[in-house]
N, C-alpha and C. Protein backbone atom coordinates (compact mmCIF):
# COMPACT_ATOMS: atom_id res chain seq x y z
N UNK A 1 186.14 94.55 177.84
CA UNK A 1 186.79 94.00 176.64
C UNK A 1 185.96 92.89 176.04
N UNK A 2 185.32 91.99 177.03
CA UNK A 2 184.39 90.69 176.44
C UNK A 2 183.77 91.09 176.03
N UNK A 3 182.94 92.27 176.65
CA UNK A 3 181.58 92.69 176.18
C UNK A 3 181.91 93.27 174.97
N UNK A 4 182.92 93.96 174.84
CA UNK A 4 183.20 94.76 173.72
C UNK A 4 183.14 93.96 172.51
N UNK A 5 183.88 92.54 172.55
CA UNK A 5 184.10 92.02 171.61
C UNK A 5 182.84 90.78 171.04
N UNK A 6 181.97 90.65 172.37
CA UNK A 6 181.08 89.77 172.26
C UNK A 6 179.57 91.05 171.18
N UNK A 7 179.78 92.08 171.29
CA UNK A 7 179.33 93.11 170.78
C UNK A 7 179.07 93.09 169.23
N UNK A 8 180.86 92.71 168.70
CA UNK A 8 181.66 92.89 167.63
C UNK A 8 180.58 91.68 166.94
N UNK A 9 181.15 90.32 167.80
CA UNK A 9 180.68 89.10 166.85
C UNK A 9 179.09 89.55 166.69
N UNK A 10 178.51 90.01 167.47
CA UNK A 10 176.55 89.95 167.30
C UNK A 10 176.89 90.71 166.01
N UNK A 11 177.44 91.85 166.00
CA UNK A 11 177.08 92.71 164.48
C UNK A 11 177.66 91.98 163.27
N UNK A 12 178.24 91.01 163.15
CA UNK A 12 178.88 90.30 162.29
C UNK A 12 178.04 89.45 161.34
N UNK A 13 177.04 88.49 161.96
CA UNK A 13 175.47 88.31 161.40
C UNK A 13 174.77 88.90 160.74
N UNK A 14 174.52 90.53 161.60
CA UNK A 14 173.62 91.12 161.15
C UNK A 14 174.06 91.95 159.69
N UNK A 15 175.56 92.01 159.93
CA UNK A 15 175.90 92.49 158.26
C UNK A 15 175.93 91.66 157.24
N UNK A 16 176.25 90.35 157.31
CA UNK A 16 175.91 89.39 156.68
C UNK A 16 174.72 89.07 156.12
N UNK A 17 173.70 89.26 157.00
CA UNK A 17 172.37 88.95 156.74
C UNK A 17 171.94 89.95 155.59
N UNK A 18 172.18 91.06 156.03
CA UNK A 18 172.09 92.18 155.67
C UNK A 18 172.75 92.19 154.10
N UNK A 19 173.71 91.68 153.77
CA UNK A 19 174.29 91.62 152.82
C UNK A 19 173.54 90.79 151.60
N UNK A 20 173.52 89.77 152.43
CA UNK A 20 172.62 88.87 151.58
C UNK A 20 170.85 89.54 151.16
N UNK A 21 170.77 90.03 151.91
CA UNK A 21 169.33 90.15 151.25
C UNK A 21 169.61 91.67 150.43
N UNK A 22 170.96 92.17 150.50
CA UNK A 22 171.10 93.44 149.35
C UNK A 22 171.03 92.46 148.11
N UNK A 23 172.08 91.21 147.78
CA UNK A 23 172.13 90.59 146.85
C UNK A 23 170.73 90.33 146.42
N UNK A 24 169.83 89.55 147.35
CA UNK A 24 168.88 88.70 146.77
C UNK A 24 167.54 89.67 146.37
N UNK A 25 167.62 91.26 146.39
CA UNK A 25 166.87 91.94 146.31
C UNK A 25 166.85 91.99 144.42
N UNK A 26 168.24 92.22 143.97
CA UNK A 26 168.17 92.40 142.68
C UNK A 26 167.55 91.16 141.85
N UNK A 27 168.26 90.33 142.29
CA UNK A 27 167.86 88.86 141.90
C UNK A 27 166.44 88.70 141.80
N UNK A 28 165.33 89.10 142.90
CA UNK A 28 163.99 88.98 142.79
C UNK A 28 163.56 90.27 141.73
N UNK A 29 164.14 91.39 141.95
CA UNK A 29 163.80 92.39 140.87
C UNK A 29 164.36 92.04 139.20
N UNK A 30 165.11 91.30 139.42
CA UNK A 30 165.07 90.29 137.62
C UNK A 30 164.12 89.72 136.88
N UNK A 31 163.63 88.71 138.30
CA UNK A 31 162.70 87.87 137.88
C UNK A 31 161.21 88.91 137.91
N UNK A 32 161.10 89.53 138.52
CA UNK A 32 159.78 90.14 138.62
C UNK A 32 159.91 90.86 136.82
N UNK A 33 160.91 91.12 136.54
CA UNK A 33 161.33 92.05 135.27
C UNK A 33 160.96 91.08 134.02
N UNK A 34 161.35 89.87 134.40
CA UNK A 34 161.84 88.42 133.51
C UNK A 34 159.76 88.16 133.02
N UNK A 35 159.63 88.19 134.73
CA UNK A 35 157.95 87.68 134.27
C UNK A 35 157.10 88.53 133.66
N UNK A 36 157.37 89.78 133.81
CA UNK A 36 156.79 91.05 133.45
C UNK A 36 156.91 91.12 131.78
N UNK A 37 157.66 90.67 131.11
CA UNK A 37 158.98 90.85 130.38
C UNK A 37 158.00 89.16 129.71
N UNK A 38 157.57 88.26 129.96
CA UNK A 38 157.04 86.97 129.56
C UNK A 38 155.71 87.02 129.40
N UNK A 39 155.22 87.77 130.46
CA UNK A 39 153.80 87.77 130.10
C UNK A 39 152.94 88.58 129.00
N UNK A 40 153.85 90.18 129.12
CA UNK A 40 153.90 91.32 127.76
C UNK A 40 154.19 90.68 126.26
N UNK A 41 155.14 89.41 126.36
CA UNK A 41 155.32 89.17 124.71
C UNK A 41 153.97 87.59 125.13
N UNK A 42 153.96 87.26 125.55
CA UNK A 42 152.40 86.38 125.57
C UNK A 42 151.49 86.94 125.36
N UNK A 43 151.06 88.38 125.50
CA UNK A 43 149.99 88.90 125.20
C UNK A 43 149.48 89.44 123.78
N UNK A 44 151.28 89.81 123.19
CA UNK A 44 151.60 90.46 122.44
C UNK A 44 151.24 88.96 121.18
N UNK A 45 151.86 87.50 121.97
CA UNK A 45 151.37 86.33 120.77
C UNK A 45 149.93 86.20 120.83
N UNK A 46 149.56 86.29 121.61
CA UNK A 46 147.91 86.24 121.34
C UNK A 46 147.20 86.95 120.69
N UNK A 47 147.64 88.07 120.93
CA UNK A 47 146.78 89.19 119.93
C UNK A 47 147.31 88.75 118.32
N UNK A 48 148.61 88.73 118.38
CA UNK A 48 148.63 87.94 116.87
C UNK A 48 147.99 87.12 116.15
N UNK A 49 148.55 85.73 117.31
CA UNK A 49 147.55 84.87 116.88
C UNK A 49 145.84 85.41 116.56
N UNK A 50 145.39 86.27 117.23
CA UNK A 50 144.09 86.74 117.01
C UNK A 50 143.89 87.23 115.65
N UNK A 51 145.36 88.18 115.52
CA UNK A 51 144.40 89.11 114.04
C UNK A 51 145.32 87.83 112.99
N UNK A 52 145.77 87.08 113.14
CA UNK A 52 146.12 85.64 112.62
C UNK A 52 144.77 84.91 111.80
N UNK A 53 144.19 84.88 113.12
CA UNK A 53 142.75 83.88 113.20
C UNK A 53 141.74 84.51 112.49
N UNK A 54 141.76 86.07 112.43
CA UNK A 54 140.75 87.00 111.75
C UNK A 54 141.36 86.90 110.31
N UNK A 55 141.68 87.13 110.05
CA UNK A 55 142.30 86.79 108.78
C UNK A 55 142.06 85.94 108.13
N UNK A 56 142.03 84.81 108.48
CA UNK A 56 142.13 83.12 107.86
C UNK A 56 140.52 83.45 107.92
N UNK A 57 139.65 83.92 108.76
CA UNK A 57 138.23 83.83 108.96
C UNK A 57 137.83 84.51 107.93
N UNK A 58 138.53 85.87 107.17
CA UNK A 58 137.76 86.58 106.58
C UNK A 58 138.23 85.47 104.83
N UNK A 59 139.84 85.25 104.98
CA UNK A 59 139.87 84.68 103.27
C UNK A 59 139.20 83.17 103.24
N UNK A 60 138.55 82.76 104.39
CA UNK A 60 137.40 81.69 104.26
C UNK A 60 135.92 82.35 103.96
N UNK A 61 135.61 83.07 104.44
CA UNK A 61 134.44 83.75 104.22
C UNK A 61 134.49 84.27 102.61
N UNK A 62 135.40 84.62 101.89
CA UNK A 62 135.94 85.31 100.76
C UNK A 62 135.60 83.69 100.03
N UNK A 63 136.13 83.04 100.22
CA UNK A 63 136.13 81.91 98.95
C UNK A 63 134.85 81.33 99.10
N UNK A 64 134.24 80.93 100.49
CA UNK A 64 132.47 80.82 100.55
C UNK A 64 131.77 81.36 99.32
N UNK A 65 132.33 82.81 99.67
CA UNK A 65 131.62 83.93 98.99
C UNK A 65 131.52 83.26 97.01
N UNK A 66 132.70 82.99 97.06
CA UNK A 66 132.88 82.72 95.46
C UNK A 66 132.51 81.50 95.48
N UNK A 67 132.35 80.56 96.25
CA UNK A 67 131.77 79.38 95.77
C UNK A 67 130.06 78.90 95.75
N UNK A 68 129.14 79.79 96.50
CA UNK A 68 127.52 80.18 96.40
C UNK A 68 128.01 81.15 95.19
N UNK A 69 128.58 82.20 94.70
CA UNK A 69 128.30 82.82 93.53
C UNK A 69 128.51 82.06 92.34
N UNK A 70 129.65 81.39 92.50
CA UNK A 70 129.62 79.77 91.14
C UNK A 70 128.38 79.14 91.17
N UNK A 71 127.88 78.46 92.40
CA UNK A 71 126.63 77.69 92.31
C UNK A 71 125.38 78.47 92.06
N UNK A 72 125.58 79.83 92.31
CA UNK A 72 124.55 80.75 91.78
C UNK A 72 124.49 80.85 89.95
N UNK A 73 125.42 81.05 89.65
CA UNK A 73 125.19 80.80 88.54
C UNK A 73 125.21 79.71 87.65
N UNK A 74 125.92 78.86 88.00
CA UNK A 74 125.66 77.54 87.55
C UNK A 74 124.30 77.07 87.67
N UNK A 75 123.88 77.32 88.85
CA UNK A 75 122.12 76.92 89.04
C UNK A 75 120.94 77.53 87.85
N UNK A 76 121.84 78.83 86.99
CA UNK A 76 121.24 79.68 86.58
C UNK A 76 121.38 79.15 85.07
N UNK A 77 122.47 78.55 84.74
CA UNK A 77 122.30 78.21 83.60
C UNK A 77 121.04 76.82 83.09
N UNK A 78 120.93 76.72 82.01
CA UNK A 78 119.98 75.37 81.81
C UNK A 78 121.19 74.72 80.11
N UNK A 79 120.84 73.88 80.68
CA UNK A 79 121.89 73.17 79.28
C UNK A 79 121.14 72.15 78.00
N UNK A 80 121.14 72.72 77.20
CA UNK A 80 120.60 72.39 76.20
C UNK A 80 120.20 70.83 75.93
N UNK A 81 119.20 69.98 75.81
CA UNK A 81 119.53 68.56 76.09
C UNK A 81 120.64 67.58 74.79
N UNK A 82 121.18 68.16 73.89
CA UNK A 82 122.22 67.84 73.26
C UNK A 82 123.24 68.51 73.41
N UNK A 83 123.73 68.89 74.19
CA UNK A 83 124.56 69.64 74.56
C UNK A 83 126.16 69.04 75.12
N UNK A 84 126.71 69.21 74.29
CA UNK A 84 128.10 68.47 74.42
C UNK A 84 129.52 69.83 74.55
N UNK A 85 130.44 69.44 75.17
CA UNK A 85 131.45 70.47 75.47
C UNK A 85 132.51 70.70 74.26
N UNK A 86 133.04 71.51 73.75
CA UNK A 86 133.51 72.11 72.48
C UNK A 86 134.63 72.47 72.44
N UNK A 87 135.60 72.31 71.58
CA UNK A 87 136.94 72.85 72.02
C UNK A 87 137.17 74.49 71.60
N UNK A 88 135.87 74.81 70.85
CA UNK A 88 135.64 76.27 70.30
C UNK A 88 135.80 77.41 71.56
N UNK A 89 135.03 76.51 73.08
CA UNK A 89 134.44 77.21 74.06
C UNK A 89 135.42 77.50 75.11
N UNK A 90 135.97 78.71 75.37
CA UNK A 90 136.90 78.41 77.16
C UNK A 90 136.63 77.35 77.76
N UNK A 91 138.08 76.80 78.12
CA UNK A 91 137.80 75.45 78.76
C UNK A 91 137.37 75.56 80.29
N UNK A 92 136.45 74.84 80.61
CA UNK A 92 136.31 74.63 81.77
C UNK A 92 135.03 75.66 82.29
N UNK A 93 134.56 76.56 81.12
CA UNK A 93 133.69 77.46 81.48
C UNK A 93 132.18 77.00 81.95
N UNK A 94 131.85 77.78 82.21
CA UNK A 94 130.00 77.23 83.26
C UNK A 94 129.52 76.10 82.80
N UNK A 95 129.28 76.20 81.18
CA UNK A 95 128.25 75.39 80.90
C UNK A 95 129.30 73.56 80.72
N UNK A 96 130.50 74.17 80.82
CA UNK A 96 131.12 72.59 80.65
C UNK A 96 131.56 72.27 82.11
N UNK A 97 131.10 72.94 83.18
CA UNK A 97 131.59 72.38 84.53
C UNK A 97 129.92 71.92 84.89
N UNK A 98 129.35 72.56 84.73
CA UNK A 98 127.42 72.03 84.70
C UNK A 98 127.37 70.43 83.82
N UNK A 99 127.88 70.65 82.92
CA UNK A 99 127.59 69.67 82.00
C UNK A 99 128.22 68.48 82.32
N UNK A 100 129.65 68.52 83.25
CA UNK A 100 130.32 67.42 84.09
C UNK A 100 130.13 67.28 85.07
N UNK A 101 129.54 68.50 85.84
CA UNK A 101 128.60 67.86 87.09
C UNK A 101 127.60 66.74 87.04
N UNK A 102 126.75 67.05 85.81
CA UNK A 102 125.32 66.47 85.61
C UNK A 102 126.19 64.82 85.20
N UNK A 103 127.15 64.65 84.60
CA UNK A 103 127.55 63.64 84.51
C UNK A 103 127.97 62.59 85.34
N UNK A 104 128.62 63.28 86.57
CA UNK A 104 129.13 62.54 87.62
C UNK A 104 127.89 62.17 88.42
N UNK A 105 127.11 63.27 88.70
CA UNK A 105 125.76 63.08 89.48
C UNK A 105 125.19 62.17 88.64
N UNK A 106 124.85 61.94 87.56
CA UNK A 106 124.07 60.75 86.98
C UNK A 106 124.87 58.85 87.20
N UNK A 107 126.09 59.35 86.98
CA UNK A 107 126.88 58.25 87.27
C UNK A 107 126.83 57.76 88.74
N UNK A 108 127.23 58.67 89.45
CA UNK A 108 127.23 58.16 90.94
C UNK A 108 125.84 57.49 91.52
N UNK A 109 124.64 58.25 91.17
CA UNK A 109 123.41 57.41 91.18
C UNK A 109 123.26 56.21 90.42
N UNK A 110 123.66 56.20 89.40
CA UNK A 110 123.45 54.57 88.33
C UNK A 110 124.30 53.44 89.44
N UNK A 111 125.10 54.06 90.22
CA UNK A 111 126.14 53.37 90.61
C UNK A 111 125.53 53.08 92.45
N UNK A 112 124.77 53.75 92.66
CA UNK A 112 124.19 53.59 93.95
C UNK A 112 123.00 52.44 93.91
N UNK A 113 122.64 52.61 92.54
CA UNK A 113 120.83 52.27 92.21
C UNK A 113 121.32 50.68 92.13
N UNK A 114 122.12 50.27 91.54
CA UNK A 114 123.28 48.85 91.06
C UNK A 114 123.03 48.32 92.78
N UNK A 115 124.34 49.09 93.39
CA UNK A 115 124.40 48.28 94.33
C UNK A 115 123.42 47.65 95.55
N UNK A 116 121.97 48.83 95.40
CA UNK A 116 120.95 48.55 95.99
C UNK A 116 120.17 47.26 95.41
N UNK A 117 120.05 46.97 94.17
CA UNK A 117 119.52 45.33 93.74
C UNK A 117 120.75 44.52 94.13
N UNK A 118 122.27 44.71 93.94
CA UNK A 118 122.60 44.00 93.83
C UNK A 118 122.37 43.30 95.49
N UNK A 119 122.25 43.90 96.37
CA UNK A 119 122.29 43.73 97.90
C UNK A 119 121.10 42.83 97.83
N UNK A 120 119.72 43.27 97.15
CA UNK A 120 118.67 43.10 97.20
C UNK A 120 118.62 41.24 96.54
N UNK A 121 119.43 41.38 95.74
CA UNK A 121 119.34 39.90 94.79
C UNK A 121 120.18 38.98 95.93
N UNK A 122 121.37 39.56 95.96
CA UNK A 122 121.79 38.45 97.19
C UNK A 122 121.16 37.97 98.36
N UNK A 123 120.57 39.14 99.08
CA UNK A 123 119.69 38.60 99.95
C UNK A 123 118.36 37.20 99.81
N UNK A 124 118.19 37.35 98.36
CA UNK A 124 116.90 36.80 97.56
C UNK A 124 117.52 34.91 97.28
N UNK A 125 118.63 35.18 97.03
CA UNK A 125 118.96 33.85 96.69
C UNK A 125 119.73 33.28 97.97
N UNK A 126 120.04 33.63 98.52
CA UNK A 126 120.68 33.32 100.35
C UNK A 126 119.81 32.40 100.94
N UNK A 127 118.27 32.81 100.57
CA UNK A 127 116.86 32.51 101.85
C UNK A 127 116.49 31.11 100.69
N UNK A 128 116.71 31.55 99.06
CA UNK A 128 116.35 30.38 98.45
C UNK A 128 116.70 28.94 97.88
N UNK A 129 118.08 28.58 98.13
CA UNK A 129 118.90 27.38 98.48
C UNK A 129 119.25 26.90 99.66
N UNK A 130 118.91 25.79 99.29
CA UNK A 130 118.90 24.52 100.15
C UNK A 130 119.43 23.58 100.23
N UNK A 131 119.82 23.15 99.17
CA UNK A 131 120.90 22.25 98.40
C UNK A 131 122.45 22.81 98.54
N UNK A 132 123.55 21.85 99.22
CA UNK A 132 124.54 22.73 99.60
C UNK A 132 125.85 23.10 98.54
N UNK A 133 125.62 22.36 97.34
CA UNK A 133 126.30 22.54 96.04
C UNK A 133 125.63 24.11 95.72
N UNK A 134 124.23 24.28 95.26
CA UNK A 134 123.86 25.70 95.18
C UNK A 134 124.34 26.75 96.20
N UNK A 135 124.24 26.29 97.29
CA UNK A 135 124.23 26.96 98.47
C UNK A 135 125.52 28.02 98.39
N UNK A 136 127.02 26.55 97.70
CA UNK A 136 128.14 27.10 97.53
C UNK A 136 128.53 27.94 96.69
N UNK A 137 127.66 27.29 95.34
CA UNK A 137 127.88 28.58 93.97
C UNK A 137 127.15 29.68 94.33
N UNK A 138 126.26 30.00 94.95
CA UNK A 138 125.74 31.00 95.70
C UNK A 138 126.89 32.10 96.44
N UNK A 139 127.28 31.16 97.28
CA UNK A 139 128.11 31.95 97.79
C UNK A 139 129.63 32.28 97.38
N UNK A 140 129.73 32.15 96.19
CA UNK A 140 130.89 32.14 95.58
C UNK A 140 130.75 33.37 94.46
N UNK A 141 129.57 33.56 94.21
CA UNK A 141 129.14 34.59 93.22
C UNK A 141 128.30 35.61 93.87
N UNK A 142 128.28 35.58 95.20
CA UNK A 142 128.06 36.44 96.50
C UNK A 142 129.70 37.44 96.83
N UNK A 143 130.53 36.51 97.01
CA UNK A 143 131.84 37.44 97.19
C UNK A 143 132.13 37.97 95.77
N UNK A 144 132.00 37.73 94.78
CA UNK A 144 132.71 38.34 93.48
C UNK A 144 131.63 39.41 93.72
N UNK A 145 130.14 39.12 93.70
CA UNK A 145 129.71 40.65 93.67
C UNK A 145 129.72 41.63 94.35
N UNK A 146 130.29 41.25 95.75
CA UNK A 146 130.45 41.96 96.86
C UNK A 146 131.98 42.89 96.35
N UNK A 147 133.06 41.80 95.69
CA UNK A 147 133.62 42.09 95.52
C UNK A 147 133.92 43.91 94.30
N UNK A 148 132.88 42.90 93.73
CA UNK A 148 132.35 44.38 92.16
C UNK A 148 131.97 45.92 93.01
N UNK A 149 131.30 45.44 94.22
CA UNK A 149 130.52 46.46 95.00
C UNK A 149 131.65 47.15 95.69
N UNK A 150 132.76 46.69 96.52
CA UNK A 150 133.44 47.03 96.66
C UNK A 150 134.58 47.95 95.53
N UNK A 151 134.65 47.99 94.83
CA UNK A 151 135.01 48.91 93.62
C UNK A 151 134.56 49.99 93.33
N UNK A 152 132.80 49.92 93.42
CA UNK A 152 132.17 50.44 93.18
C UNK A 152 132.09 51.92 94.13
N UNK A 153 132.34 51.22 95.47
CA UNK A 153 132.40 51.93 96.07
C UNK A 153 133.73 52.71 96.32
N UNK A 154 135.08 52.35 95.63
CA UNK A 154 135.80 53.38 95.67
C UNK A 154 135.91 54.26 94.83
N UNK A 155 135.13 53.64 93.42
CA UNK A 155 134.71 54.38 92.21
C UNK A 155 133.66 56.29 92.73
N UNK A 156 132.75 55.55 93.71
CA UNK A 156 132.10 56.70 93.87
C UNK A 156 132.77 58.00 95.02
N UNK A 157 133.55 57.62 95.71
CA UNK A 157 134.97 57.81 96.19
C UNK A 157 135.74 59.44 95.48
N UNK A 158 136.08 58.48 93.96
CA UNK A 158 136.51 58.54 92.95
C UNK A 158 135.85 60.48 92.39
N UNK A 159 134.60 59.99 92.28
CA UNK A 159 133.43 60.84 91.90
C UNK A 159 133.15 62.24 93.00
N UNK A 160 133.27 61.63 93.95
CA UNK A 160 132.70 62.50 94.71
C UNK A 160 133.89 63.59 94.96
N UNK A 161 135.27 62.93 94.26
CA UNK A 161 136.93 64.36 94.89
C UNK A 161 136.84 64.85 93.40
N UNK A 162 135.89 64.31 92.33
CA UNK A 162 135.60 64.99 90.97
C UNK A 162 134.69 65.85 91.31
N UNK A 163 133.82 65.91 91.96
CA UNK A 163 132.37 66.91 92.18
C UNK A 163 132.99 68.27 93.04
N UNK A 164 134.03 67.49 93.95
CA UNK A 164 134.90 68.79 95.09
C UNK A 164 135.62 69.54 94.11
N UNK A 165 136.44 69.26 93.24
CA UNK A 165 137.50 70.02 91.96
C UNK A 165 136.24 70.63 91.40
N UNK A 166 135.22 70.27 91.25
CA UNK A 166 134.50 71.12 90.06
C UNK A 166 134.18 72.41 90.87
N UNK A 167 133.95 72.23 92.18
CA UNK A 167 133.26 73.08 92.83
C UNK A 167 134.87 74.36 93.50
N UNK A 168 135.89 73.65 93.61
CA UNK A 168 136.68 74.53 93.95
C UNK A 168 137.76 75.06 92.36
N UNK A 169 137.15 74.63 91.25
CA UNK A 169 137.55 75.50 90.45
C UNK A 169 138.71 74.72 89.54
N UNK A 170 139.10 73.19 90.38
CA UNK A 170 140.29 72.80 89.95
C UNK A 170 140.02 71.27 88.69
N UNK A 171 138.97 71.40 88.37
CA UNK A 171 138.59 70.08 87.51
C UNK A 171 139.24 70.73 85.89
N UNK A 172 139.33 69.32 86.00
CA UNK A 172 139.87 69.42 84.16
C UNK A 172 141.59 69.70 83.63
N UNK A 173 142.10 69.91 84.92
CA UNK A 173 143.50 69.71 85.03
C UNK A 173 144.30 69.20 85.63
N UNK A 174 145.42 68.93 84.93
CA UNK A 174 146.14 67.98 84.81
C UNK A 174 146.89 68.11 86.89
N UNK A 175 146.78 67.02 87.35
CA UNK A 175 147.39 67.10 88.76
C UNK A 175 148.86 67.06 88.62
N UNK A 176 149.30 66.73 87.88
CA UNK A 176 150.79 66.60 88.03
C UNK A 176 151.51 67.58 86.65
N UNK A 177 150.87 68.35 85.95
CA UNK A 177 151.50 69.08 85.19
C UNK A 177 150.54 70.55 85.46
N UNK A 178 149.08 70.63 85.55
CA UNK A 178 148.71 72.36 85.83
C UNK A 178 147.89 72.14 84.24
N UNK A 179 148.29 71.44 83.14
CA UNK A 179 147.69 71.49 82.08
C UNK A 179 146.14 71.27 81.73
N UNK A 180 145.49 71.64 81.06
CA UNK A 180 144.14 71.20 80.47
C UNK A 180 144.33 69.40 80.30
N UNK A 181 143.68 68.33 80.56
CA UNK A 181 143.43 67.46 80.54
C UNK A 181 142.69 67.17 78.87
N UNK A 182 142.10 67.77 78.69
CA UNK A 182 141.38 67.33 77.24
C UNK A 182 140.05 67.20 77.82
N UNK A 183 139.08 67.51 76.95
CA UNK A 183 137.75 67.31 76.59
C UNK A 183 136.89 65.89 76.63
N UNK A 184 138.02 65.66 75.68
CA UNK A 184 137.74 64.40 75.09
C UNK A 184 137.57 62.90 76.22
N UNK A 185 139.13 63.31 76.99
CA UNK A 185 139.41 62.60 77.79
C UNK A 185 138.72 62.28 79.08
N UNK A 186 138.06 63.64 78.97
CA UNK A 186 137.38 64.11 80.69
C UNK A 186 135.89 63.49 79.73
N UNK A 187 135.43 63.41 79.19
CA UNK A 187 133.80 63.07 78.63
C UNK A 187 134.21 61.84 78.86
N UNK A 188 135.08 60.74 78.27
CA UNK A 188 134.95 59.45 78.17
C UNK A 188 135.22 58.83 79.99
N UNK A 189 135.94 59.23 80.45
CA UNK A 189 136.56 59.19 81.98
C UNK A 189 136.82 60.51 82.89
N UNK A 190 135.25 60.79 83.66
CA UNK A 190 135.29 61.83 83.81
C UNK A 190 135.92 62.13 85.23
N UNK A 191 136.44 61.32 86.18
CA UNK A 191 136.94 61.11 87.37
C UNK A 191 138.20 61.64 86.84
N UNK A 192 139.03 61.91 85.54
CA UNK A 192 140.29 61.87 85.06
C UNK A 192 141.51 62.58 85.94
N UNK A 193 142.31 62.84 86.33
CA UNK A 193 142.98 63.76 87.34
C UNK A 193 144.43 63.78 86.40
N UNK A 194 144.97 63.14 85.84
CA UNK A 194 146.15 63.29 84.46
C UNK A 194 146.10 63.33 83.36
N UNK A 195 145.84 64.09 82.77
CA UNK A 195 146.67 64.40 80.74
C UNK A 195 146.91 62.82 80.52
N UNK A 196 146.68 63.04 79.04
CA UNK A 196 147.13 61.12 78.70
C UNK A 196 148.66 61.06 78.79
N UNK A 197 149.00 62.56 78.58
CA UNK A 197 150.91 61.94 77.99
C UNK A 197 151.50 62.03 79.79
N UNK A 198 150.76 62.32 81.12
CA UNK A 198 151.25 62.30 82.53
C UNK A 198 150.64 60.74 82.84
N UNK A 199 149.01 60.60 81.80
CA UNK A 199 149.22 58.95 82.39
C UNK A 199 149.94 57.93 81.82
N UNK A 200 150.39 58.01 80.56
CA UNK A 200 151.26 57.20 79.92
C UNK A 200 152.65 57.30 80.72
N UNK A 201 153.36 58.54 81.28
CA UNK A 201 154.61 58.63 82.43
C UNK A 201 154.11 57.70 83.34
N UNK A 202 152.98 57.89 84.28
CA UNK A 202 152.88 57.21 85.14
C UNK A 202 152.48 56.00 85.01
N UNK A 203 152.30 55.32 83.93
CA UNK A 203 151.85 53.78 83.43
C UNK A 203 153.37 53.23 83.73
N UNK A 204 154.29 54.03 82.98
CA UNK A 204 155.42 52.87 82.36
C UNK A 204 156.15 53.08 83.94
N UNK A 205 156.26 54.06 85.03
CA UNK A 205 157.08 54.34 85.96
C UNK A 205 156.19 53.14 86.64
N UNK A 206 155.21 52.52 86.85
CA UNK A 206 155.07 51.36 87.60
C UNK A 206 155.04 49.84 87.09
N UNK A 207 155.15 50.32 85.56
CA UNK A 207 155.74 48.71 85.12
C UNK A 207 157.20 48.90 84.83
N UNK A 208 157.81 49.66 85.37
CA UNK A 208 159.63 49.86 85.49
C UNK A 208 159.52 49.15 87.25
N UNK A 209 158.83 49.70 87.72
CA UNK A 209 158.93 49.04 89.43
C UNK A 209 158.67 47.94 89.52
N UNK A 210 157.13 47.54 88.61
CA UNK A 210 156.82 45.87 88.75
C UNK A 210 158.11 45.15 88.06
N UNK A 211 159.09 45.62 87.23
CA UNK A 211 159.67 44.78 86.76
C UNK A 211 161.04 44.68 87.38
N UNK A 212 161.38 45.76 88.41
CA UNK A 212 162.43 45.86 89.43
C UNK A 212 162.36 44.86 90.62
């Protein structure tokens, strides 16, 4: 009878045990399913991301393409040496994006060539007072020109996101309306990025703030 029953309890474990690892069998066959199931759509984002990445590679290669064929022909034109931009002519066409290149490029150098004497003159009068009244007006008309230079240099700044628009196609219009800027406007101030009637909005919207 002991034995019989001491029999009973040993198999009592072993179905238990037994039980449990029926449960924990599915449970691991989930996760094996789960990871299987994680790694297939990871593969599946990568390859996306890939023909993602090919893509963006080829419509970069595409606008390259059009921007050596602009400078190809722009290189190709020669511009007459009186040669002024026309309201007769498509706006913005070769010979008036050449003709505002050559402008900014002449400007930005006048504006480089400046600050190289001006460096040059300060240095010159620094070494040549001695007297500490000079010494001071010296150095007082040292910061204002430093100061000018500093301008200067956001001016060319200025020039150089005018030379990027010419080259990506977007010069001569208006940033805050899409409109033609004017001729007129872009010859006298050629850095221009607003229409007069978007800079006259934006004049009075910051003397409405200065006066708030």
């Amino acid at each position: 009878m002991k034995a019989h029953m001491s029999k009973r309890s040993a198999d009592k474990p072993r179905k238990a045990k037994a039980s449990t690892v029926a449960r924990a069998a599915p449970s691991r066959a989930a996760k094996r399913g789960a990871t299987a199931k994680s790694k297939t759509l990871a593969t599946k984002k990568v390859a996306s991301d890939k023909k993602v990445s090919a893509k963006e590679v080829v419509e970069q290669q595409k606008v390259a393409g059009k921007k050596m064929t602009a400078r190809a022909k722009s290189s190709s034109i020669v511009l007459p040496p009186d040669y002024r931009p026309s309201e007769d002519e498509p706006f913005m066409n070769e010979r008036q994006r050449m003709y505002f290149r050559n402008k900014l490029l002449a400007w930005k150098d006048e504006i480089i060539r400046q600050t190289r004497e001006t460096l040059v003159g300060l240095h010159e009068e620094s070494t040549q007072h001695a007297d500490l009244a000079d010494r001071a007006t010296s150095e007082t008309d040292r910061a204002l020109e430093l100061r000018a230079r500093d301008r200067q240099r956001k001016l060319i700044a200025k020039i150089d996101a005018a030379l990027a628009r010419i080259e990506d196609g977007s010069y001569g219009y208006c940033e805050e309306t899409g409109e033609p800027i004017g001729l007129k406007r872009l010859d006298a101030r050629p850095i221009a990025t607003l229409s007069v009637e978007a800079q006259e909005r934006h004049e009075r919207r910051e003397r409405v703030y200065r006066e708030d």
